[in-house]
Structures are given as structure tokens and as C-alpha cells.
Protein backbone atom coordinates (compact mmCIF):
# COMPACT_ATOMS: atom_id res chain seq x y z
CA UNK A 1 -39.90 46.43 -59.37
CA UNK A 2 -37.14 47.31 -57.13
CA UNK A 3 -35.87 44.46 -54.87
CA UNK A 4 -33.65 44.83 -51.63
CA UNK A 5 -32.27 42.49 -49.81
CA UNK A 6 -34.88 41.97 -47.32
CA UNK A 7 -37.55 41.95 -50.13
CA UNK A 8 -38.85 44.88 -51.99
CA UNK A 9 -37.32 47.91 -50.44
CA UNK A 10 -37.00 51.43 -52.72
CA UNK A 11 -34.94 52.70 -50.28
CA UNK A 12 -32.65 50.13 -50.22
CA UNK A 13 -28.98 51.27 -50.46
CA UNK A 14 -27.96 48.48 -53.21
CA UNK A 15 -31.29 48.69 -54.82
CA UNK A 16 -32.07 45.67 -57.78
CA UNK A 17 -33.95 45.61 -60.91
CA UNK A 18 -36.57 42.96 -61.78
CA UNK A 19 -37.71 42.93 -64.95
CA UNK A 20 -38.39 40.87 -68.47
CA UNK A 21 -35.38 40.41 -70.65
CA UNK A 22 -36.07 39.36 -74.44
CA UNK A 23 -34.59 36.31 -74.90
CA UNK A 24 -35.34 35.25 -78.34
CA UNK A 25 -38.05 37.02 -80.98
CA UNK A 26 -39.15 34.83 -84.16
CA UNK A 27 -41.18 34.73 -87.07
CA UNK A 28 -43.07 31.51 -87.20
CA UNK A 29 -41.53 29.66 -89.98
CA UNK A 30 -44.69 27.36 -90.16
CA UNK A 31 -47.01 30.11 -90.94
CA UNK A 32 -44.26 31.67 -93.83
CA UNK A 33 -44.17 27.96 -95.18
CA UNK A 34 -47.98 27.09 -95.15
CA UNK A 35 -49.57 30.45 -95.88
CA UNK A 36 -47.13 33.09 -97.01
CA UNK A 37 -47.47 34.71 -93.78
CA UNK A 38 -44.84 36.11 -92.25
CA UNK A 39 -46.16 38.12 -89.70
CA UNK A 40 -46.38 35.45 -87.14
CA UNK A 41 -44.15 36.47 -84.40
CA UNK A 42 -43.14 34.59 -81.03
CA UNK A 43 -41.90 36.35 -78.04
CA UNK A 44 -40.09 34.40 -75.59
CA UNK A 45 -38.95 36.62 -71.93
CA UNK A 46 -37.29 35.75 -69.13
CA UNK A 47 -37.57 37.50 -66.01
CA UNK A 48 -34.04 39.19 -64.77
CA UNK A 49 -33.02 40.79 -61.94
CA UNK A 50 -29.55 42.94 -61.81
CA UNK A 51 -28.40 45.78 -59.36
CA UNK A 52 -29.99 48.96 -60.72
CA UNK A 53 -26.91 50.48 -62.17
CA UNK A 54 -26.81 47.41 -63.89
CA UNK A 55 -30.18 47.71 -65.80
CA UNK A 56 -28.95 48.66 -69.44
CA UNK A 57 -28.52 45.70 -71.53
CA UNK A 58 -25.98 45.61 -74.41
CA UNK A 59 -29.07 45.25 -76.54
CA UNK A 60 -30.33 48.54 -75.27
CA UNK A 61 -27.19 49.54 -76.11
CA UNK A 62 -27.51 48.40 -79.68
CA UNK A 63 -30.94 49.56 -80.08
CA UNK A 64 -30.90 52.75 -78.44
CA UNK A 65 -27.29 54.15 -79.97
CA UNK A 66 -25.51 52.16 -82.45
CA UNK A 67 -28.86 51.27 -84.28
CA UNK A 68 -31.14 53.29 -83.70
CA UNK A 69 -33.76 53.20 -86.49
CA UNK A 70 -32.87 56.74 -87.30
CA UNK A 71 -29.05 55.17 -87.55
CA UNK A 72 -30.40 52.23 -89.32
CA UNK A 73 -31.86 54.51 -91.91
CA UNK A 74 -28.88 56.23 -92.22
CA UNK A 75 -26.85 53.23 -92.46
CA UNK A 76 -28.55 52.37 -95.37
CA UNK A 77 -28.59 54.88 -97.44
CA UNK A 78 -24.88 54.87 -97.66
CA UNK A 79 -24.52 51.08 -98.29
CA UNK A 80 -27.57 50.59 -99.71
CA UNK A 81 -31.08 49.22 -99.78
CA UNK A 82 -31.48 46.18 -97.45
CA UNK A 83 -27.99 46.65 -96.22
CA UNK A 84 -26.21 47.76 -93.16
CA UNK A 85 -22.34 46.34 -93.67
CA UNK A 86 -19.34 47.24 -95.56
CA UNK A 87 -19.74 46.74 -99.63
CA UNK A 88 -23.93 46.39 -99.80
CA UNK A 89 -24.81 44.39 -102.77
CA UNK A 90 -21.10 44.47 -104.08
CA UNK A 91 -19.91 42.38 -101.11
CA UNK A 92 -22.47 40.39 -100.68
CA UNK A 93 -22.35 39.16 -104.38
CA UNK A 94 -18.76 38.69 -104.00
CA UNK A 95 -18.67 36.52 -100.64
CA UNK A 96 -21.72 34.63 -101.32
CA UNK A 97 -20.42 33.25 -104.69
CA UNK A 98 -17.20 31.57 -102.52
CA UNK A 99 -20.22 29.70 -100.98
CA UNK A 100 -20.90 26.71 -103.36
CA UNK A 101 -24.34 27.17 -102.12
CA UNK A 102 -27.04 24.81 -103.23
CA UNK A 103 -31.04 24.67 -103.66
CA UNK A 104 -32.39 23.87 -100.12
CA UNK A 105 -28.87 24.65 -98.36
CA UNK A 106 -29.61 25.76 -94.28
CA UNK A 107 -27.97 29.10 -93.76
CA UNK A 108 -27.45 30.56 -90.38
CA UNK A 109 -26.72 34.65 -90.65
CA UNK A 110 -25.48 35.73 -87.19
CA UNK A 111 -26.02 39.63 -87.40
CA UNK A 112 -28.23 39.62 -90.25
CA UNK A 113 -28.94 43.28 -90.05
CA UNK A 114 -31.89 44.04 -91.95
CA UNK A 115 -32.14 41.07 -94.24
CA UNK A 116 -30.90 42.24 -97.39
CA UNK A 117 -27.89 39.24 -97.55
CA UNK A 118 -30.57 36.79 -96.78
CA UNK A 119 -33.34 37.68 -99.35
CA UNK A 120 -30.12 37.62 -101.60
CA UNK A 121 -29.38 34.05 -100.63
CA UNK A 122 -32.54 32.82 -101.08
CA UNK A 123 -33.39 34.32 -104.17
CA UNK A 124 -30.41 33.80 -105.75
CA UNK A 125 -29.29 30.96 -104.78
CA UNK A 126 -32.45 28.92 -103.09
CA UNK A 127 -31.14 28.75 -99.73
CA UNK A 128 -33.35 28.15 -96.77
CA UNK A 129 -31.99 31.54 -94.52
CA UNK A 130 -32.31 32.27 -90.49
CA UNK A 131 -31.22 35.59 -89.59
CA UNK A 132 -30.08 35.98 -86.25
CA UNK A 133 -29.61 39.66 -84.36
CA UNK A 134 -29.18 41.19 -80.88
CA UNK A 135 -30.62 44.14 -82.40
CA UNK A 136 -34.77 44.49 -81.99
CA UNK A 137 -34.88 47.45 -84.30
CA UNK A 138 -32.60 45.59 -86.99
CA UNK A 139 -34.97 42.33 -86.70
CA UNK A 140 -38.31 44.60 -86.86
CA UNK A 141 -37.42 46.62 -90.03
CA UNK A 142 -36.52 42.57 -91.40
CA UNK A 143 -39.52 41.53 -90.75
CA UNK A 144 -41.19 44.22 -92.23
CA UNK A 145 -39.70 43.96 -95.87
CA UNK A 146 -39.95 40.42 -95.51
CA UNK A 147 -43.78 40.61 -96.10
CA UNK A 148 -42.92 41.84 -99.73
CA UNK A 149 -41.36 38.17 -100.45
CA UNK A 150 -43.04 35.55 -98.70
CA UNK A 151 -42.26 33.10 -101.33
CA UNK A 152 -38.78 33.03 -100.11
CA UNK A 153 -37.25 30.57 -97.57
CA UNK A 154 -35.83 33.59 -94.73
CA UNK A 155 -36.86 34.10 -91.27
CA UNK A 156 -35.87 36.67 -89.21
CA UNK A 157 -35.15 35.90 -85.07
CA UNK A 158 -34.22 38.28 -82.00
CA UNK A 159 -31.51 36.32 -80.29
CA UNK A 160 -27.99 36.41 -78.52
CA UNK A 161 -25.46 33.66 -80.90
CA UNK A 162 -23.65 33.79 -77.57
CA UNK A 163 -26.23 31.97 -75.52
CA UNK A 164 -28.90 30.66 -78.46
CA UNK A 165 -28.42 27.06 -79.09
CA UNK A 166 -29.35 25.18 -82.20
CA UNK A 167 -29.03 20.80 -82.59
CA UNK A 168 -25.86 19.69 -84.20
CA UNK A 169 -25.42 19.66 -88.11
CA UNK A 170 -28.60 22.38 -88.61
CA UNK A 171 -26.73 24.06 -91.24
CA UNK A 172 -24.09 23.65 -94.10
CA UNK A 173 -23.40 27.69 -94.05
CA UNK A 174 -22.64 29.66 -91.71
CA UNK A 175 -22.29 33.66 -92.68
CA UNK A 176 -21.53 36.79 -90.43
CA UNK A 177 -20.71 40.45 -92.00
CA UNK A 178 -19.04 42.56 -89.85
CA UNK A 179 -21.07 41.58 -86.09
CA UNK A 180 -18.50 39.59 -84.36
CA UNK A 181 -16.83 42.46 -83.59
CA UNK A 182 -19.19 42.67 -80.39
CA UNK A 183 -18.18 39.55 -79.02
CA UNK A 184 -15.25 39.04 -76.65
CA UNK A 185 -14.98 34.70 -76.74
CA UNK A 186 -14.86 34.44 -80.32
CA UNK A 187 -13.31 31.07 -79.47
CA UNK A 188 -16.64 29.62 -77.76
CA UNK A 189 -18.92 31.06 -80.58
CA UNK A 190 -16.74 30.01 -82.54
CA UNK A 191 -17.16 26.45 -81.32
CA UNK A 192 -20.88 26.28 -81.43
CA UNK A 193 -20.63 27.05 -85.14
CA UNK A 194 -18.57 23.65 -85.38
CA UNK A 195 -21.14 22.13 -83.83
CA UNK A 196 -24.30 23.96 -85.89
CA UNK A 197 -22.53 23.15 -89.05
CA UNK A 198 -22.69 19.79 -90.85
CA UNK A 199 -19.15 17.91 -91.56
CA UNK A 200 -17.99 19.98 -94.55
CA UNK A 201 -19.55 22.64 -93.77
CA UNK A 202 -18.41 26.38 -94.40
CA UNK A 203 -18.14 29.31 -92.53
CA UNK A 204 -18.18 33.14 -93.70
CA UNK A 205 -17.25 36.29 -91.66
CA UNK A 206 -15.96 39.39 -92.54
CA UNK A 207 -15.05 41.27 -89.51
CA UNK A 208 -13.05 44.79 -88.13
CA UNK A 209 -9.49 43.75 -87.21
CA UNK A 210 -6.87 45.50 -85.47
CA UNK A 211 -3.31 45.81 -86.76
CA UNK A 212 -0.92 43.47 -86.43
CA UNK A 213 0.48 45.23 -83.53
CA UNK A 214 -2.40 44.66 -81.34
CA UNK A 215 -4.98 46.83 -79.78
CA UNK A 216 -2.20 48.00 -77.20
CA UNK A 217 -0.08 48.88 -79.41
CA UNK A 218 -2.72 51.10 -81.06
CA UNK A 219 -2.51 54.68 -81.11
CA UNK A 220 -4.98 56.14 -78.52
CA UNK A 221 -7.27 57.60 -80.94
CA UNK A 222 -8.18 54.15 -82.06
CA UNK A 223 -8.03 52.73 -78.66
CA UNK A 224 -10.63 55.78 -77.31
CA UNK A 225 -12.89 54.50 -80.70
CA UNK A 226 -12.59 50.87 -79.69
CA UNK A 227 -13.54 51.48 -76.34
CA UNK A 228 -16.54 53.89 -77.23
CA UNK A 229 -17.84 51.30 -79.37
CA UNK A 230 -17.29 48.27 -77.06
CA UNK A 231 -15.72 46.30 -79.71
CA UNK A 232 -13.15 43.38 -79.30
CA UNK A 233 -10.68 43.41 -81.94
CA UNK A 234 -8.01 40.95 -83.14
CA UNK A 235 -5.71 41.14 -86.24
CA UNK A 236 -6.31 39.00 -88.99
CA UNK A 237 -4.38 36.80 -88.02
CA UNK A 238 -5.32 36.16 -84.80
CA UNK A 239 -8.35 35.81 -86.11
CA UNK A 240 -7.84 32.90 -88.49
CA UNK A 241 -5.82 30.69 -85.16
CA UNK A 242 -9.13 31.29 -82.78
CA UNK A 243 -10.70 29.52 -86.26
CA UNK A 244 -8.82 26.86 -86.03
CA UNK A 245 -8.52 26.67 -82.55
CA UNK A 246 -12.34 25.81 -83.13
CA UNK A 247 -11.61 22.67 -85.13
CA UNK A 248 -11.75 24.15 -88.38
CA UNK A 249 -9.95 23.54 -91.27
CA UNK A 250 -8.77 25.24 -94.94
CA UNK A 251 -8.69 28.37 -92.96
CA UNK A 252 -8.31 31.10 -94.88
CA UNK A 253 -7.48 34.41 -92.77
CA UNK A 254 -7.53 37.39 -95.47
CA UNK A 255 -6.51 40.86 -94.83
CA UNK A 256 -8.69 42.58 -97.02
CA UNK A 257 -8.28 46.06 -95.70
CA UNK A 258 -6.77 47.58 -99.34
CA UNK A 259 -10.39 46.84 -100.35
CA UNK A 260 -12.30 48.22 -97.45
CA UNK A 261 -10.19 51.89 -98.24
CA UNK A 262 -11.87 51.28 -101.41
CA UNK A 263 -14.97 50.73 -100.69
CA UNK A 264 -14.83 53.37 -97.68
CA UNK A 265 -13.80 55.96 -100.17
CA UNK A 266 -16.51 55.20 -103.05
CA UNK A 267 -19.20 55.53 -100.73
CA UNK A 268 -18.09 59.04 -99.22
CA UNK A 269 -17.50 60.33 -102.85
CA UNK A 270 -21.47 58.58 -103.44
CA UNK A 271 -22.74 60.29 -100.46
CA UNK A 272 -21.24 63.82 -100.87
CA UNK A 273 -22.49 63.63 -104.89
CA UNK A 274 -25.98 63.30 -103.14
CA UNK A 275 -25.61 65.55 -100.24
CA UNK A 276 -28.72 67.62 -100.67
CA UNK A 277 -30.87 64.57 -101.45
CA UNK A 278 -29.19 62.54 -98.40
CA UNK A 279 -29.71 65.77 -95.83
CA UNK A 280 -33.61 66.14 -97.41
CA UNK A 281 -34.28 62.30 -96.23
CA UNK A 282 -32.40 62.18 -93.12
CA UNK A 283 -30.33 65.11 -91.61
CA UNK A 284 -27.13 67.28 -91.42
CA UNK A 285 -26.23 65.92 -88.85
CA UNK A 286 -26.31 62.37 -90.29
CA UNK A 287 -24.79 63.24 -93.34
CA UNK A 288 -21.90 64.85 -91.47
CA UNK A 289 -21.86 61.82 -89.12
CA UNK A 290 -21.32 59.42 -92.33
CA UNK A 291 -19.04 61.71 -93.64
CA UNK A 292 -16.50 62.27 -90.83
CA UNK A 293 -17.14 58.69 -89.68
CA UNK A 294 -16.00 57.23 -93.36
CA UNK A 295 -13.03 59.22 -93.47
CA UNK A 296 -11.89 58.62 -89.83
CA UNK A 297 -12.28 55.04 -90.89
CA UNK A 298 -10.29 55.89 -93.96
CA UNK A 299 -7.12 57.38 -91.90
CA UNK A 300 -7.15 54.68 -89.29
CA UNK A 301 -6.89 51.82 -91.59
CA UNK A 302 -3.96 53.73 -93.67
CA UNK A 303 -2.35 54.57 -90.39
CA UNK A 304 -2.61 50.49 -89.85
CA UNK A 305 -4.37 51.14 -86.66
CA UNK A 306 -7.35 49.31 -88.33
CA UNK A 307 -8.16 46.87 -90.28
CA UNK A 308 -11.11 44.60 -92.78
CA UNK A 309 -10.46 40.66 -92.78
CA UNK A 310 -12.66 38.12 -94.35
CA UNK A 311 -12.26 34.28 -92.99
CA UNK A 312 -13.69 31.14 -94.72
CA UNK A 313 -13.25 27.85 -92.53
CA UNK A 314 -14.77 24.18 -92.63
CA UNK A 315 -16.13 21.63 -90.67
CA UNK A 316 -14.03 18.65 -91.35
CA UNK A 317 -15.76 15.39 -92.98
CA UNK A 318 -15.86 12.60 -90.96
């Protein structure tokens, strides 16, 4: 529908949009619990209206470009299966076990991806998992290998962390790999996970920094990249102040970007030892695109221009 300002008018010469926007997508954790079902979804829309030019949503964005499903795909055959972040398994092994996670522990995963952390969690470690991403075609492909492990406590949810609101002390974990790169006020997400968590509780993100320099100080390669992707970048840490800014406490602001090269490298030396096999299931062009992607990755972090941090925090104890 296009609206003017006298009422409907497709003539208008500042026409507007009305239309649903997707505010929140959810398996139906009652169904997963009671009968091993989880593909019970709720939809909840809003209706919208923005000036025309205005009509692409960052989660089109996400959905149509970044991850596509063919990108998705691609994604994860170079970290591999049921991951689409830095490390795969590796990582995820690593990060988790800094946890202390118990049987029955609430876990919130802002920019799950395509659940692979979160079957991990549950499975290894008997956490109760909710996956939260922007990303429709992230949370679909979830949901999908999700109905190969219905016995496990993870459900999957379409939602913004920037304006999705959960009661105080929901969770004792709170875990993010590589998403909050997207959002500009880290400081007022940051805030809501002080209020999600319970006192004592821990928080987990691994994020792309920028060098200690600053974005500005950047070359204007990286800059043009930044921009392109519509990230907002701090340094380390920067990073680990917004943290405590927050409230938190213990913060531990880590520049782990000697171990992102490493990782970076691994996987282009995996991926060109499988070339033919990686072209057959997806394309050229997408193994060229993870190719020339990993190593401009590569240079920019040895240039400094770049950087991999990982942050654990926690809620003080009353």
C-alpha cells in the first residue's frame, strides 16, 4: 500500500510504504518440551509504514546479501557443519568450557546463526539454549536441523536483541560469536544483558575490533570494508569499558587477533586442499569469494587495521 499525505495517493511526491514487519519468529518451546515437536512456529507482525526509499530493512539486508542461504551454505562449509563464525567447533569448545556451565543453566545466544553452538551447549553441557537472530534464513535452516534432536533443550527465535525484551534474571549465560558487530549502542544492549542475567551471571562475546587507532585512523581500504558491511567497530579495548560501563565486573577484554590469523589461515589452506569438491557443492565464484575474503581478512589484521577480541564479564552478586 502506498500512503500520501492526504491518504492513499501513488502519485504522491513523498510516497510511504505500509506494510508487515516481522517482529519476532519462535518455535513453541511447549510443543519441543511435551511432544518432541519442534516444528511449532509463532509469527508475530507489526504493521510499519516508512517513506518508500525507506522500505529495505536491515534484516532484508541480512537475508538478502550477507546471508543469503546460498552464503549461509557457503559459510559453512568453510567453518564447518552447524557453524557460521570464526573457529567452528574449535572455538566453540574452547569458549564454552570458560563457561562453568551447569545441568539446567538458561542460555541466551544473541546471533545464534544456525544453531550449531547451541545444540553444543545442550548436549554437552545440559543447558536449556534460546537462540536469538535478525536473520530469517539463519533461524529457518535452525529450525530445520533442530528436528534431528528434539530431545535437546534449544529453541530457535526471529528477533531484534536491540528491541526484544526478556524479565530480569532469565538467564545465568549470556553468549554472542561474532554478531555485535551490527550494532551501533553496544552500551544499551549491553545493559539489557545486565538486566537478563542473574547476579553472577556471565557474559560471552567474541566480536571484530578495530585497531587501537580507531576506525578513523584506519586505512581507507578498511574503512570502504567497514562501511560496505555496515559494521560498528571498536578496539578491544574500548570494548571491554562499554562492558563495564554496563555494570559489569571481572572484565576481561582479550585481543585475540594472533589467533584469528590462525584460524583465518587454516581454513584457506582447508578450503583450497578441497577446491574441486568445494566448487562441485557450491560455486567458483564462492570458492573465490572465501578465498580472497580470508586472505583480505588475513592482511588487514597484520596491517593492525583489524582485529578478533573475546570479552567475558559478570553480573555482580548482590
Amino acid at each position: 500500500i502506498v500512503e500520501g499525505t492526504g491518504g492513499i495517493d501513488n502519485h504522491n511526491d513523498n510516497p510511504r510504504v505500509a506494510g508487515l514487519e516481522l517482529i519476532s519468529s519462535s518455535s513453541v518451546t511447549t510443543y519441543r518440551r511435551l511432544k518432541h515437536n519442534n516444528g511449532q512456529i509463532c509469527f508475530l507482525w507489526q504493521k510499519v509504514v516508512r517513506a518508500a526509499q525507506e522500505a529495505t530493512s536491515f534484516q532484508d539486508f541480512l537475508d538478502t546479501q550477507q546471508y543469503s542461504l546460498t552464503s549461509i551454505l557457503r559459510y559453512e562449509k568453510i567453518f564447518g557443519p552447524g557453524y557460521v563464525s570464526t573457529g567452528g567447533q574449535g572455538t566453540t569448545t574452547e569458549f564454552a568450557a570458560l563457561l562453568d556451565l551447569q545441568p539446567g543453566h538458561r542460555v541466551l545466544d544473541v546471533g545464534c546463526g544456525i544453531g550449531g553452538g547451541d545444540f553444543y551447549l545442550a548436549r554437552q553441557y545440559g543447558a536449556h539454549v534460546l537462540g536469538l537472530d535478525l536473520s530469517t534464513n539463519m533461524i529457518h535452516v535452525a529450525l530445520e536441523r533442530a528436528q534431528a534432536c528434539p530431545e535437546l533443550a534449544v529453541d530457535f527465535e526471529i528477533a531484534n536483541a536491540t528491541t526484544r525484551d526478556f524479565a530480569p534474571r532469565s538467564f545465568e549465560v549470556i553468549y554472542s560469536r561474532d554478531t555485535i558487530l551490527h550494532i551501533e549502542d553496544k552500551l544499551a544492549l549491553f545493559q539489557k544483558f545486565y538486566k537478563w542475567l542473574q547476579p553472577g551471571g556471565k557474559v560471552l562475546i567474541s566480536d571484530y575490533c578495530c585497531g587501537d587507532q580507531g576506525l578513523t585512523g584506519a586505512s581507507d581500504r578498511f574503512q570502504a570494508y567497514v562501511a560496505q558491511r555496515g559494521y560498528h567497530l571498536l578496539s578491544p579495548a574500548q570494548y571491554g569499558k562499554v562492558l563495564e560501563q554496563a555494570g559489569f565486573v571481572q572484565v576481561q577484554a582479550q585481543d585475540r587477533t594472533e589467533q584469528f590469523i590462525k584460524i583465518l589461515q587454516d581454513e584457506v589452506t582447508k578450503t583450497k586442499a578441497c577446491r574441486d569438491e568445494f566448487i562441485q557443492e557450491t560455486s567458483l565464484e564462492d570458492y573465490e569469494a572465501i578465498v580472497q575474503g580470508w586472505e583480505a581478512k588475513i592482511v588487514r589484521c597484520q596491517e593492525g587495521d583489524q582485529k578478533w577480541g573475546l570479552f567475558l564479564a559478570e553480573k555482580p552478586m548482590e
